[in-house]
Protein backbone atom coordinates (compact mmCIF):
# COMPACT_ATOMS: atom_id res chain seq x y z
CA UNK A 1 12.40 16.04 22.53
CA UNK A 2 14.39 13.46 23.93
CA UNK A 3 17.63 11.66 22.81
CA UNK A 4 15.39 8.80 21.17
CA UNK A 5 13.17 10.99 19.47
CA UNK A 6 15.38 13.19 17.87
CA UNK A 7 17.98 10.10 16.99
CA UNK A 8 14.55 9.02 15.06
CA UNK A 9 13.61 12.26 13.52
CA UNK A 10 16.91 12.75 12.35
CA UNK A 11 16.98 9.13 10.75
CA UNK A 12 13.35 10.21 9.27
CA UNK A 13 14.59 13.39 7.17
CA UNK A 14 17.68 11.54 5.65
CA UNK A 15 15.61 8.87 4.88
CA UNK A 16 13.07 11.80 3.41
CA UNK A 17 16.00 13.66 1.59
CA UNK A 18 17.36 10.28 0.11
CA UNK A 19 13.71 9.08 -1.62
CA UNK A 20 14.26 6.20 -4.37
CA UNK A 21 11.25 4.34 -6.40
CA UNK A 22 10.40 0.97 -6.07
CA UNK A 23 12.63 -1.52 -6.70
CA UNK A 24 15.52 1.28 -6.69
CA UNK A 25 16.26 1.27 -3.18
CA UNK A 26 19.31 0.82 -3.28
CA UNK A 27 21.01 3.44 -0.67
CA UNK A 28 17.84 3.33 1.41
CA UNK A 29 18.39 -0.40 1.95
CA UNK A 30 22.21 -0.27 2.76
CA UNK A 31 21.16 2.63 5.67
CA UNK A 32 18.32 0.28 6.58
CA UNK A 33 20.89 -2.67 6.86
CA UNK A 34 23.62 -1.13 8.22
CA UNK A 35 21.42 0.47 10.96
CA UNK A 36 20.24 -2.82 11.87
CA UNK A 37 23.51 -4.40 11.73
CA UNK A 38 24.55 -1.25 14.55
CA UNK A 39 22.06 -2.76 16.51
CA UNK A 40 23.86 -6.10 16.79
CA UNK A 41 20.42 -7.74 14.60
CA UNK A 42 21.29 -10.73 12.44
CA UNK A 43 20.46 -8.89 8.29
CA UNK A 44 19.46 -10.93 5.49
CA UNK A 45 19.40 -8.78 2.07
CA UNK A 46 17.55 -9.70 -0.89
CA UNK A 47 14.83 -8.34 -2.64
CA UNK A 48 13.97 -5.84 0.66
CA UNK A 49 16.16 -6.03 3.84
CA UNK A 50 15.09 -8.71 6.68
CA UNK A 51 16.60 -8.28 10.29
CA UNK A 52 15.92 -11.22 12.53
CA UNK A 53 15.86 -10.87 16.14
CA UNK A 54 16.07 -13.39 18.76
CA UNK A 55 15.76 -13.30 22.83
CA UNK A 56 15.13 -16.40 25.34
CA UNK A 57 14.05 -19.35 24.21
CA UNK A 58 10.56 -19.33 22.93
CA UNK A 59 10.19 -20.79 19.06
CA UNK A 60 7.12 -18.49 18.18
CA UNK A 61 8.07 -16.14 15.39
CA UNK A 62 6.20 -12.89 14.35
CA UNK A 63 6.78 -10.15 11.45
CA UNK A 64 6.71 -6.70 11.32
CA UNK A 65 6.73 -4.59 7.74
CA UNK A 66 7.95 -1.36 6.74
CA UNK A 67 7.59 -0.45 3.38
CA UNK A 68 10.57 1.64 1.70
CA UNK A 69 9.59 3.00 -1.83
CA UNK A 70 8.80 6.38 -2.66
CA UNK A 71 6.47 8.52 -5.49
CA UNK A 72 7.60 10.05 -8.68
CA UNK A 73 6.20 13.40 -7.35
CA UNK A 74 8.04 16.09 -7.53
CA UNK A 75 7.91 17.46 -3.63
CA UNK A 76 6.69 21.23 -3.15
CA UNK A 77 6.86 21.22 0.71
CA UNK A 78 9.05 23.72 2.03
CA UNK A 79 10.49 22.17 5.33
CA UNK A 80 14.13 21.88 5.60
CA UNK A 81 14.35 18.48 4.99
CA UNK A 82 12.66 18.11 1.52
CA UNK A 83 13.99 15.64 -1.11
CA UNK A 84 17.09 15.96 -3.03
CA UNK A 85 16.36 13.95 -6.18
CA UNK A 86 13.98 15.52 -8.54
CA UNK A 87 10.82 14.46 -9.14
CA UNK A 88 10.69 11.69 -6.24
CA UNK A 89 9.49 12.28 -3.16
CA UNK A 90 7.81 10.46 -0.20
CA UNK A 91 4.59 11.24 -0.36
CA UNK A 92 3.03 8.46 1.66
CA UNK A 93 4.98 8.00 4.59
CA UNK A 94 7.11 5.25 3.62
CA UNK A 95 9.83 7.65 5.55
CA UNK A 96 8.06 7.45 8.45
CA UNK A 97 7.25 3.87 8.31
CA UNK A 98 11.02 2.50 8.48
CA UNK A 99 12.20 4.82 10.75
CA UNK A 100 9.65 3.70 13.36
CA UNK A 101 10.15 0.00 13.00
CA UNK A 102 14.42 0.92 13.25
CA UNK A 103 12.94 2.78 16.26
CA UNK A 104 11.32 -0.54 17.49
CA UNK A 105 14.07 -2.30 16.23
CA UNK A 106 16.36 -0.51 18.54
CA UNK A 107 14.01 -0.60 21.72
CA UNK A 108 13.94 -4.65 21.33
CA UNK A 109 17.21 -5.42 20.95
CA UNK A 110 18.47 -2.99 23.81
CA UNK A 111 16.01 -4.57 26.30
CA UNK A 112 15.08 -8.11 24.88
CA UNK A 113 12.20 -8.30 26.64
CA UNK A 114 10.38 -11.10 24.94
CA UNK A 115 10.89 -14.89 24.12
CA UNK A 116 10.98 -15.88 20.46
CA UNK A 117 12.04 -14.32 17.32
CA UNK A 118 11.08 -11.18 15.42
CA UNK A 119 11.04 -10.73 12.18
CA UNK A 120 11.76 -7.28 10.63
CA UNK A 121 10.60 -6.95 7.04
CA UNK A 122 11.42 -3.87 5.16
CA UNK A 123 9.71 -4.20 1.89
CA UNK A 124 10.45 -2.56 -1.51
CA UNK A 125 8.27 -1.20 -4.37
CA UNK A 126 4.83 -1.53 -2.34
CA UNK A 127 3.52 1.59 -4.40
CA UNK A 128 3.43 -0.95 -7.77
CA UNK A 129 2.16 -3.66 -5.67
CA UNK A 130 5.36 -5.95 -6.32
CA UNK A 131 7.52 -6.00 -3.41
CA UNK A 132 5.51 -8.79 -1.48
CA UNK A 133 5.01 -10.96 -3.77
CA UNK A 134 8.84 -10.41 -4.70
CA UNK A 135 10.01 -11.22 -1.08
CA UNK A 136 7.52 -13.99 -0.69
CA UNK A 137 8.75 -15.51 -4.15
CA UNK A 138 12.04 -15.49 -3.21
CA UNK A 139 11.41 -17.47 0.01
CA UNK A 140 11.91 -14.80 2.48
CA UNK A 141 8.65 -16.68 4.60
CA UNK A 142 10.28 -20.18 3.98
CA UNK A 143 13.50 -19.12 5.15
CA UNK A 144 12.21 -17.27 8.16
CA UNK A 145 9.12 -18.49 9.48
CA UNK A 146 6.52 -16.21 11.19
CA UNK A 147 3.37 -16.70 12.70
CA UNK A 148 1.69 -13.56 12.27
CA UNK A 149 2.09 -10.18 10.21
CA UNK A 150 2.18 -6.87 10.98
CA UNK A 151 2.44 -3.35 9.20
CA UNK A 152 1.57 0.46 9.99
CA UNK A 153 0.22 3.35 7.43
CA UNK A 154 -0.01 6.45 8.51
CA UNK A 155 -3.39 8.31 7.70
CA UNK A 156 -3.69 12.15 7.17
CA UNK A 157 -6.63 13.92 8.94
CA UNK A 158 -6.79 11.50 11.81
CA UNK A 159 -5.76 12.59 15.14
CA UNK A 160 -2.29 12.07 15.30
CA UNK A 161 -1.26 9.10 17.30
CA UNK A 162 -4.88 7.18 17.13
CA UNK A 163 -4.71 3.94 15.83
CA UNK A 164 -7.28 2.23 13.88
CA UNK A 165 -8.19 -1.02 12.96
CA UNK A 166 -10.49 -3.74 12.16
CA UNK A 167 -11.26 -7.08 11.38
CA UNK A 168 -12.08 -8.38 8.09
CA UNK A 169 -11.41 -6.92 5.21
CA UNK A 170 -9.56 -3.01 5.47
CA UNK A 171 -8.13 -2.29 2.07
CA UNK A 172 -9.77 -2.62 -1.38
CA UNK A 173 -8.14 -4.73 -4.37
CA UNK A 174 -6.83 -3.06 -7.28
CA UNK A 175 -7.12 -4.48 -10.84
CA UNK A 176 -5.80 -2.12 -14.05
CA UNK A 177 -8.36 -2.97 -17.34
CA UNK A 178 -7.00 -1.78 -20.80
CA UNK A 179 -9.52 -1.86 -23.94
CA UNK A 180 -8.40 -1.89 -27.53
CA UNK A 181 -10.80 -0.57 -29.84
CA UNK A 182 -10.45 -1.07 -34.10
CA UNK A 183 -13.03 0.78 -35.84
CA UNK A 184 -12.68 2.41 -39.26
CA UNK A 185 -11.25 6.23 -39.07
CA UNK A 186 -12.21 8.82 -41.92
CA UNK A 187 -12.67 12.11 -42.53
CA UNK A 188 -14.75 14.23 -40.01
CA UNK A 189 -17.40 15.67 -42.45
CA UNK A 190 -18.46 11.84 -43.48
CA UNK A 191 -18.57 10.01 -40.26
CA UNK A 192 -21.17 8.01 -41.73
CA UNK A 193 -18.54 6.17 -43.63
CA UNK A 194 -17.20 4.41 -40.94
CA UNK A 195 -17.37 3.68 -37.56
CA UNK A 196 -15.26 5.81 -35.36
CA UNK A 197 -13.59 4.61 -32.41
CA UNK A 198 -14.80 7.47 -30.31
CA UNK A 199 -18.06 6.89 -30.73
CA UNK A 200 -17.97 3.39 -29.38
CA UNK A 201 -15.24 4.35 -26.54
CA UNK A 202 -17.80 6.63 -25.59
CA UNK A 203 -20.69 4.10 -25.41
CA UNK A 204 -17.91 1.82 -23.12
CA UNK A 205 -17.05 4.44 -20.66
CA UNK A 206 -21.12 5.14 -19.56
CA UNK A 207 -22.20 2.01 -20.03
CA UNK A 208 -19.00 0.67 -17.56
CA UNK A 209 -20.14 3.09 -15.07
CA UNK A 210 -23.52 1.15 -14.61
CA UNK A 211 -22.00 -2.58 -12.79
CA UNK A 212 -21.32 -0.41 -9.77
CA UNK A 213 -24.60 1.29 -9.67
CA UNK A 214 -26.74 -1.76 -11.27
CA UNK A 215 -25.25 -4.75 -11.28
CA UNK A 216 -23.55 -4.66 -7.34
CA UNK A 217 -25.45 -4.63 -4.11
CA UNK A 218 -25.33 -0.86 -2.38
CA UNK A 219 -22.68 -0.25 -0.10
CA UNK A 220 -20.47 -2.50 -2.04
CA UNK A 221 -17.60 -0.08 -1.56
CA UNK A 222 -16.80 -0.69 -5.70
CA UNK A 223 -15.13 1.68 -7.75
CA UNK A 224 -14.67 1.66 -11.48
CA UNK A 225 -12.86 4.62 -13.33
CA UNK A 226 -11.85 5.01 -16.58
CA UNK A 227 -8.42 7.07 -16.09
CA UNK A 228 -7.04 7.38 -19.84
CA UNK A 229 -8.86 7.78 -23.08
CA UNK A 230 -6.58 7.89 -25.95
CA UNK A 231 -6.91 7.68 -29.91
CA UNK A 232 -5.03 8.71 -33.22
CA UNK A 233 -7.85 10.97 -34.50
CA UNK A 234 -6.52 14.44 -35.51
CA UNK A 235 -7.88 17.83 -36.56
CA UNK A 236 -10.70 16.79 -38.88
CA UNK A 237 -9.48 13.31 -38.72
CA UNK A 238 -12.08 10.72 -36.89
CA UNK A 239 -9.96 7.94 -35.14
CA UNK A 240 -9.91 4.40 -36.24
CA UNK A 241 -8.21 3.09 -33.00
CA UNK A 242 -8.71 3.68 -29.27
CA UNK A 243 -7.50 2.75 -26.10
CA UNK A 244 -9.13 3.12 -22.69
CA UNK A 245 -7.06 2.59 -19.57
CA UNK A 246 -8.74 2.89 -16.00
CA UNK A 247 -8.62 1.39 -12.26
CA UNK A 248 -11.32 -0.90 -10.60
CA UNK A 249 -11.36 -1.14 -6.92
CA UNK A 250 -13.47 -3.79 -4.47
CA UNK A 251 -13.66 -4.67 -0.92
CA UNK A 252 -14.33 -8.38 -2.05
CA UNK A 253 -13.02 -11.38 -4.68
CA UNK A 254 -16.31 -11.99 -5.14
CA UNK A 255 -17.53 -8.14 -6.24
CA UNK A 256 -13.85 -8.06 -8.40
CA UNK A 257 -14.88 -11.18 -10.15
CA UNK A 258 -18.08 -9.91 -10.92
CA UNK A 259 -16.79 -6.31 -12.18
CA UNK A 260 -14.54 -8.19 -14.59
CA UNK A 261 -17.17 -10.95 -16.03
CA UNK A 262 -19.91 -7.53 -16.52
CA UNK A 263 -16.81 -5.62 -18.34
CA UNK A 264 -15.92 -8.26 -20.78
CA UNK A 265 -19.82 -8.99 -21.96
CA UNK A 266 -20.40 -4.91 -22.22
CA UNK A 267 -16.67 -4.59 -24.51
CA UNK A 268 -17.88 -7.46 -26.33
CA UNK A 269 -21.49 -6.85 -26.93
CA UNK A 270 -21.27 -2.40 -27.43
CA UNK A 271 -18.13 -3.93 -30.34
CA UNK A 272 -20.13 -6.11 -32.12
CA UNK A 273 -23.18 -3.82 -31.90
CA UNK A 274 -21.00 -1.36 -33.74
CA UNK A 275 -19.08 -4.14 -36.12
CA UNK A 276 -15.77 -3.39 -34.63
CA UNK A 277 -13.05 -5.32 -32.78
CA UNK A 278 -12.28 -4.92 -29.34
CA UNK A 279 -9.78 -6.40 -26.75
CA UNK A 280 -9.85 -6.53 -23.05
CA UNK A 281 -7.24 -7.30 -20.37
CA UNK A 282 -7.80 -6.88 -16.90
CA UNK A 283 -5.09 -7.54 -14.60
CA UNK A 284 -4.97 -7.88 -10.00
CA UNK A 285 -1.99 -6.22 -8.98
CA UNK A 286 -3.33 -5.77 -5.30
CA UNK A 287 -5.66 -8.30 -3.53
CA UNK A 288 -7.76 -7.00 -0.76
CA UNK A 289 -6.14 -6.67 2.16
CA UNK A 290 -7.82 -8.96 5.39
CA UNK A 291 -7.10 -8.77 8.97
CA UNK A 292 -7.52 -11.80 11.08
CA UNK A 293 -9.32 -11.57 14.27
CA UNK A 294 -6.64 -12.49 16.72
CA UNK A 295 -3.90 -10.17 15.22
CA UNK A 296 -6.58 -7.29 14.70
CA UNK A 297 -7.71 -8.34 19.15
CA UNK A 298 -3.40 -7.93 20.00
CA UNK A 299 -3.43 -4.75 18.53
CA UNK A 300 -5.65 -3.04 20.44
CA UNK A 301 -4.35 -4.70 23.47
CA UNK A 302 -0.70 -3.87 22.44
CA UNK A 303 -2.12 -0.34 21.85
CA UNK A 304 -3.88 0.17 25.38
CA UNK A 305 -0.88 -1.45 27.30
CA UNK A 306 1.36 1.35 25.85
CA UNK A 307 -0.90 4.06 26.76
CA UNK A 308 -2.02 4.68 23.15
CA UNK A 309 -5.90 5.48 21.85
CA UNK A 310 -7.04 2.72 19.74
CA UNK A 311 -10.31 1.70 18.19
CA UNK A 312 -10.91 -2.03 16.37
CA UNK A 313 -14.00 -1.05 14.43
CA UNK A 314 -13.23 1.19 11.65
CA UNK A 315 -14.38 1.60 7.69
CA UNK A 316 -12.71 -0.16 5.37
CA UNK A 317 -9.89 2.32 3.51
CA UNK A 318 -11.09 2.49 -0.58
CA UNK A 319 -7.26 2.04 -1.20
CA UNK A 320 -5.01 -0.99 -1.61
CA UNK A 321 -2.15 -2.13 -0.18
CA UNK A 322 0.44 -4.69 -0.76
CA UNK A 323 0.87 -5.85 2.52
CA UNK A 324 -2.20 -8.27 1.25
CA UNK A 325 0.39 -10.34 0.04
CA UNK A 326 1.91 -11.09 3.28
CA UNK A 327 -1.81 -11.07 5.00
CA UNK A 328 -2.66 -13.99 2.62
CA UNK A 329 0.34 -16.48 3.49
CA UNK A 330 -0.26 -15.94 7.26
CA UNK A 331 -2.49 -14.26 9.69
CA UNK A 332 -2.15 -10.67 10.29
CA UNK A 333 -3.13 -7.12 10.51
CA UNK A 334 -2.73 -3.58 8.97
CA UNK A 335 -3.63 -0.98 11.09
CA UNK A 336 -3.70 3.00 10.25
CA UNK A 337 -2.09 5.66 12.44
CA UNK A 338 -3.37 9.06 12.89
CA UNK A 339 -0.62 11.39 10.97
CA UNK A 340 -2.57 14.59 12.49
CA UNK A 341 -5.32 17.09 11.04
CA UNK A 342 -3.38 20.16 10.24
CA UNK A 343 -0.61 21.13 7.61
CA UNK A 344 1.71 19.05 5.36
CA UNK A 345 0.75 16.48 8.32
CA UNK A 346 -3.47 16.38 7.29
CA UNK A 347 -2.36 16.74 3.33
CA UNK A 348 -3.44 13.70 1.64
CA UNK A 349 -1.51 10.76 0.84
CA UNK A 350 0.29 11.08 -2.43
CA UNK A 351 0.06 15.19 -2.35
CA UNK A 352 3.70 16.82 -3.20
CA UNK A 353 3.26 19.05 0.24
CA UNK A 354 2.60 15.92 2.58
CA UNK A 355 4.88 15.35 4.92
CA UNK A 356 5.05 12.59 7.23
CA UNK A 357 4.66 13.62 11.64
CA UNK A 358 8.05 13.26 13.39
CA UNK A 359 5.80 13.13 16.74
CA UNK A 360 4.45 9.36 15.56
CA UNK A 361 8.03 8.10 15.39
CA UNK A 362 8.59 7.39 19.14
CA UNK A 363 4.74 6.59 19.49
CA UNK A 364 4.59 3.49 16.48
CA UNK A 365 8.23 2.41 17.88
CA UNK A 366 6.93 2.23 21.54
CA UNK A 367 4.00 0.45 19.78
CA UNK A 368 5.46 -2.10 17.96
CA UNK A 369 7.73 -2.91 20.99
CA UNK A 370 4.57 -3.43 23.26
CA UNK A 371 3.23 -5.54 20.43
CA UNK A 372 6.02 -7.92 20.42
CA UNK A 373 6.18 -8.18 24.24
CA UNK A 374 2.28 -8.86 23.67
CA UNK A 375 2.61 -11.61 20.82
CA UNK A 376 5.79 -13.43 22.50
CA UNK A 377 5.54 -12.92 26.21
CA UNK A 378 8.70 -13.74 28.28
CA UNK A 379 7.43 -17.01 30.31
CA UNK A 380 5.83 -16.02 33.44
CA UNK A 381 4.70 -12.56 32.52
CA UNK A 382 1.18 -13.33 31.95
């Protein structure tokens, strides 16, 4: 391991022993600004940390996101590095994903090799789906303009190193439902006395489950799942009140729409076929997540021009991601990088014994530095 790598893995486990929840980031954005700031990169701290980078004269701009936030899992790896604060953990990488832009971070400001600017966007509490929108409300894109957008997730059980990409549409939406039902409790032996808010609950949850298989086209890529089912009935009480919670997911606006306009007839009709009242919310917290075409094309050329295996034609991933927010306002494109098959390394996402790859760090630095030279060429170079 060279000098580099381990400077970078050793950045990676405090980052890992340190792990704070969204919106909480408090140490992990004063190491992420100071580190910059060693670097001799101009910081701007607000609701995430922004490090702007300048070289030659070009006036092209591009950004590059790391996201910061960690889980409230309590971590049950046993590497020498695991967290210190109980019950949070980074389970998803987010470790892994600042160190390697710092790494980048480094690489470009010790050989400014390109003409423009570069934008360095470390982003907080992307596991709620707020820290976008939070920087972008705040006028983080107003204040420094970019062109294009950029941002790296690891993925467990791909072959570590392989990037992956595509054009379109790559991560689904996310949209939490609640339903409030107010039926007529009573005494278990006499349900026939009122109307129990089981009952109907029950009648929601199945008939919910039909818009994906019914009501969508196949291969939609739609999800609906009813995660919480709760009520006030007792021991040989039948409940008068219930409240299902649950998680929709879709690839596009159009399916999302749909999902939401098919929920609110079934809550409404399965209530009043039953004489009870019923409320429904239904709120987007992620939008889908698009790549543009030309970002997704400089990718793969970034990716072959440092040596590294990339495809452009992937699946889209069934989970969502925040860096939609940032994909929406200006071109861009989120691409996945193999975190390796075997171990804490090919544990899923979100698992309390993942752990993120220390061999990626030099590889996504070295990536997003021949991604920058790509997207803002020194004059002459091409």
């Amino acid at each position: 391991m060279d000098a580099f790598h381990t400077r970078l893995t050793a950045l990676r486990h405090a980052f890992h022993r340190d792990p704070e929840l969204g919106f909480q980031e408090v140490r992990t954005r004063a190491r992420v600004a100071a580190r910059l700031r060693e670097l001799g990169i101009e910081v701007y701290e607000g609701a995430g940390v922004v490090g702007i980078l300048r070289a030659g004269t070009g006036n092209r701009a591009i950004g590059l996101r790391a996201d910061m936030d960690a889980l409230p899992i309590e971590e049950t790896g046993s590497h020498d590095h695991v967290s210190a604060n109980p019950g949070v953990m980074h389970a998803c990488g987010h470790d892994g994903h600042i160190t390697m832009l710092l790494g980048a971070a480094e690489l470009l400001a010790r050989e400014r090799d390109f003409d423009g600017t570069v934008v360095f966007l470390f982003q907080p509490n992307e596991e709620h789906g707020l820290g976008a929108q939070a920087m972008i409300t705040e006028g983080v894109l107003a204040r420094f303009p970019i062109e294009e957008v950029y941002a790296i997730h690891n993925l467990p059980g791909a072959p570590a190193g392989r990037i992956s990409t595509r054009s379109g549409q790559i991560c689904a939406s996310e949209s939490l439902f609640e339903i409030g039902i107010s039926g007529q409790g009573g005494h278990a032996a006499m349900p026939h006395v009122g109307v129990d808010a089981i009952t109907v609950g029950a009648e929601m949850v199945m008939a919910l489950q039909t818009i994906v298989s019914r009501k969508l086209a196949p291969g939609a890529g739609a999800v609906v799942s009813v995660t919480e089912f709760l009520t006030d009935g007792r021991r040989n009480v039948l409940p008068g009140h219930a409240t299902l919670k649950g998680d929709v997911r879709a690839r596009l606006p159009e399916d999302r729409k749909v999902i939401e306009r098919f929920m609110r007839r079934m809550v409404k009709g399965i209530a009043a076929s039953h004489g009870v009242e019923a409320s429904f919310s239904f709120q987007t917290g992620f939008i889908e997540t698009v790549n543009a075409p030309g970002p997704v094309e400089a990718v793969l050329r970034a990716a072959r021009a440092a040596g590294i295996e990339a495809e452009g034609g992937r699946p889209p991933m069934s989970f969502s991601e925040d860096f939609a927010h940032f994909a929406a306002a200006v071109p861009g494109c989120f691409l996945l990088l193999g975190n390796g098959t075997q171990g804490a390394h090919g544990q899923p996402l979100h698992a309390s014994d993942y752990d993120f790859n220390d061999a990626l760090l030099p590889v996504g630095a070295t990536f997003w530095a021949a991604l920058v030279r790509d997207r803002l060429p020194v004059k002459g170079s091409i």
